[in-house]
C-alpha atoms as a PDB file:
ATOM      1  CA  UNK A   1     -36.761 -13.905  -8.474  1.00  0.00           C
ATOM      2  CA  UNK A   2     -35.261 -10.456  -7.513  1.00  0.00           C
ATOM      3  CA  UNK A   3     -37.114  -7.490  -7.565  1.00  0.00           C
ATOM      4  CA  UNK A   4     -35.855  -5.154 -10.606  1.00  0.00           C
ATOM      5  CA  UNK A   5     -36.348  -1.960  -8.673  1.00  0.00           C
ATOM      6  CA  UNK A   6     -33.402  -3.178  -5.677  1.00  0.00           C
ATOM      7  CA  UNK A   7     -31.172  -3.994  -8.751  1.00  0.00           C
ATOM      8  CA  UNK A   8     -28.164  -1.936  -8.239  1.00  0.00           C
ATOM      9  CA  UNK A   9     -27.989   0.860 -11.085  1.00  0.00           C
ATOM     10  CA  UNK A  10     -25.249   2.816 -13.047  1.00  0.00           C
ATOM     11  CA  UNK A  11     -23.847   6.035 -11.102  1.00  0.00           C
ATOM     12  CA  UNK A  12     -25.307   9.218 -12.232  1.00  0.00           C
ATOM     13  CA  UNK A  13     -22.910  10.517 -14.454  1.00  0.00           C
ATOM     14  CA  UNK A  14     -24.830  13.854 -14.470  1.00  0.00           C
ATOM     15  CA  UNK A  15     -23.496  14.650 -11.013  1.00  0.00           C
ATOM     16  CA  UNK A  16     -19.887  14.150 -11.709  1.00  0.00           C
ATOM     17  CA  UNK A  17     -17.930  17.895 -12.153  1.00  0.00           C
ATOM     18  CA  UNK A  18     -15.398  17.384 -15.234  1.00  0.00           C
ATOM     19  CA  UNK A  19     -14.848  20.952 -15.520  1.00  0.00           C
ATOM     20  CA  UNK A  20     -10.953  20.889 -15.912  1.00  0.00           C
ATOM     21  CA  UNK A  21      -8.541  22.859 -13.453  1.00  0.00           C
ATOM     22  CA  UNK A  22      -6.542  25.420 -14.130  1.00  0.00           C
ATOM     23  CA  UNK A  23      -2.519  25.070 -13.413  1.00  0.00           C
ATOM     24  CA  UNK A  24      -2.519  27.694 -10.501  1.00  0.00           C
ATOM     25  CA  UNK A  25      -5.978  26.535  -8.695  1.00  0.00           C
ATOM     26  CA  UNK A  26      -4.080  23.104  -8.402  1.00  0.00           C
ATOM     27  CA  UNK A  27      -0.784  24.383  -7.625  1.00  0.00           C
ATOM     28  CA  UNK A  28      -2.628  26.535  -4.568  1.00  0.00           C
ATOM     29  CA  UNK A  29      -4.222  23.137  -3.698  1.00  0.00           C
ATOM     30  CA  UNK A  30      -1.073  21.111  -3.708  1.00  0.00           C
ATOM     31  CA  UNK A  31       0.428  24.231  -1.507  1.00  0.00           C
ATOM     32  CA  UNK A  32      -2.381  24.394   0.789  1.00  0.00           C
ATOM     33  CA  UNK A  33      -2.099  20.244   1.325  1.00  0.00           C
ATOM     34  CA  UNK A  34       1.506  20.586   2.342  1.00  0.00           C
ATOM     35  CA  UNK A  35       1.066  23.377   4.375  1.00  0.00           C
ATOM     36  CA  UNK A  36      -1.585  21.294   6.997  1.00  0.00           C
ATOM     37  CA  UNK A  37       0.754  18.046   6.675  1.00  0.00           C
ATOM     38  CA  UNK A  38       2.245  16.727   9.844  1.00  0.00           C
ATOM     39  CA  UNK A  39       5.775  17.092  10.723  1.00  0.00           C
ATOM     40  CA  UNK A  40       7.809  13.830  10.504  1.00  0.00           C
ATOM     41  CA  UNK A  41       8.716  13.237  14.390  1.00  0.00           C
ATOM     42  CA  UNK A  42       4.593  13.292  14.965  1.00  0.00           C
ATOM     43  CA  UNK A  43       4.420  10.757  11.847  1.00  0.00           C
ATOM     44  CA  UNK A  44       7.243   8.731  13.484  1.00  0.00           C
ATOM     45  CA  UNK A  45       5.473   9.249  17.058  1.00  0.00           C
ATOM     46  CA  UNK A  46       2.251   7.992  15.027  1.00  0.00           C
ATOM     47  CA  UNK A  47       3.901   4.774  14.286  1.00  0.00           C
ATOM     48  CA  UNK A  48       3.513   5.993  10.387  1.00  0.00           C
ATOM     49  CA  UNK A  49       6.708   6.495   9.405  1.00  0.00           C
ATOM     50  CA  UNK A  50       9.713   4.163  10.542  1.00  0.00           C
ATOM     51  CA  UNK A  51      12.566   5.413  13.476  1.00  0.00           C
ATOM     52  CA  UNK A  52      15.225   3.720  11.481  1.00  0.00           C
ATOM     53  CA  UNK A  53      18.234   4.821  10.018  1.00  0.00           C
ATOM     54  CA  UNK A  54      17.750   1.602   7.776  1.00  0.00           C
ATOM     55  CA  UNK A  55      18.026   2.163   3.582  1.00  0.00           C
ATOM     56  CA  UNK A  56      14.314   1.747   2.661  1.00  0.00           C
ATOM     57  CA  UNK A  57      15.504  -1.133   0.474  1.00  0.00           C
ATOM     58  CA  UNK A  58      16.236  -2.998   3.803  1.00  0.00           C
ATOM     59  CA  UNK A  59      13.585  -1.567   6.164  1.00  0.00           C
ATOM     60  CA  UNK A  60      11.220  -4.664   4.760  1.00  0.00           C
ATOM     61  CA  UNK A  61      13.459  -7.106   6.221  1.00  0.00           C
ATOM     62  CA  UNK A  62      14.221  -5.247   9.710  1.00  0.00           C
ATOM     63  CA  UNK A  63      10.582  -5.319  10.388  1.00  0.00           C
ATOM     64  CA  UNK A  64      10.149  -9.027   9.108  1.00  0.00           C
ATOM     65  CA  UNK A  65      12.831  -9.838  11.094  1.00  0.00           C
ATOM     66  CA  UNK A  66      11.795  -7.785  14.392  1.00  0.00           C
ATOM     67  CA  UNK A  67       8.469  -9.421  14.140  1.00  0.00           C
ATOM     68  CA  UNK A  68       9.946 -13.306  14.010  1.00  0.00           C
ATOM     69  CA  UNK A  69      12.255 -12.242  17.092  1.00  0.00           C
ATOM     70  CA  UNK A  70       8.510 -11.438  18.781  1.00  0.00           C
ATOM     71  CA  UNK A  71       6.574 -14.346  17.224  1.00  0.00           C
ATOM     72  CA  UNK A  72       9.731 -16.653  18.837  1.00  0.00           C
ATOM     73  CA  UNK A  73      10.199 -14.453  22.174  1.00  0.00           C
ATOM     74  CA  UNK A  74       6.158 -15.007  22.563  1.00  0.00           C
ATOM     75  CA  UNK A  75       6.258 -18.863  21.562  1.00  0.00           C
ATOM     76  CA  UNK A  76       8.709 -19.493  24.540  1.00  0.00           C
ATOM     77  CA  UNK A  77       7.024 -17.229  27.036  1.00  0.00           C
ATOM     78  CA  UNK A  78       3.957 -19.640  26.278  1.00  0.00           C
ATOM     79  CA  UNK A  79       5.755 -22.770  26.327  1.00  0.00           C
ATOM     80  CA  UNK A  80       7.647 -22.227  29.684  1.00  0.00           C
ATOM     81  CA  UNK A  81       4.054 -21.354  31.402  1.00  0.00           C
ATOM     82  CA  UNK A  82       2.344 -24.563  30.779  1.00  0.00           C
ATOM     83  CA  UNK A  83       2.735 -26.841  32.929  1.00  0.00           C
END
């Protein structure tokens, strides 16, 4: 039987701050955000944004497709090896 004292409990509602915002404290917080955000060639040079000129619609399918090329390119490199 488990012990009721290990039993997981409700969070502590107590410690949550629902004090609301005002319009210009989260405008400055938006502003200071984008301020400290990375430029795009260091996101592209991150591998986090894509180097294509590709619509997004069809940026999906390049990388499906670039991947299969590798998956088949890999498949034959193995194949050809054994003897």
């Amino acid at each position: 039987m488990a012990d009721p004292s290990t039993a997981p409990t409700a969070p502590n509602t107590d410690s949550v701050d629902t004090t609301p915002i005002s319009q210009l404290e989260r405008r400055n917080s938006l502003e200071k955000h984008l301020q400290t955000r990375p430029e795009e060639q260091d996101l592209k040079n991150r591998h986090i944004l894509l180097d294509t000129t590709a619509a997004p619609a069809l940026q999906a399918k390049q990388a499906g497709l670039e991947r299969q090329r590798i998956t088949v390119s890999m498949s034959h490199a193995v194949d050809t090896d054994v003897l």
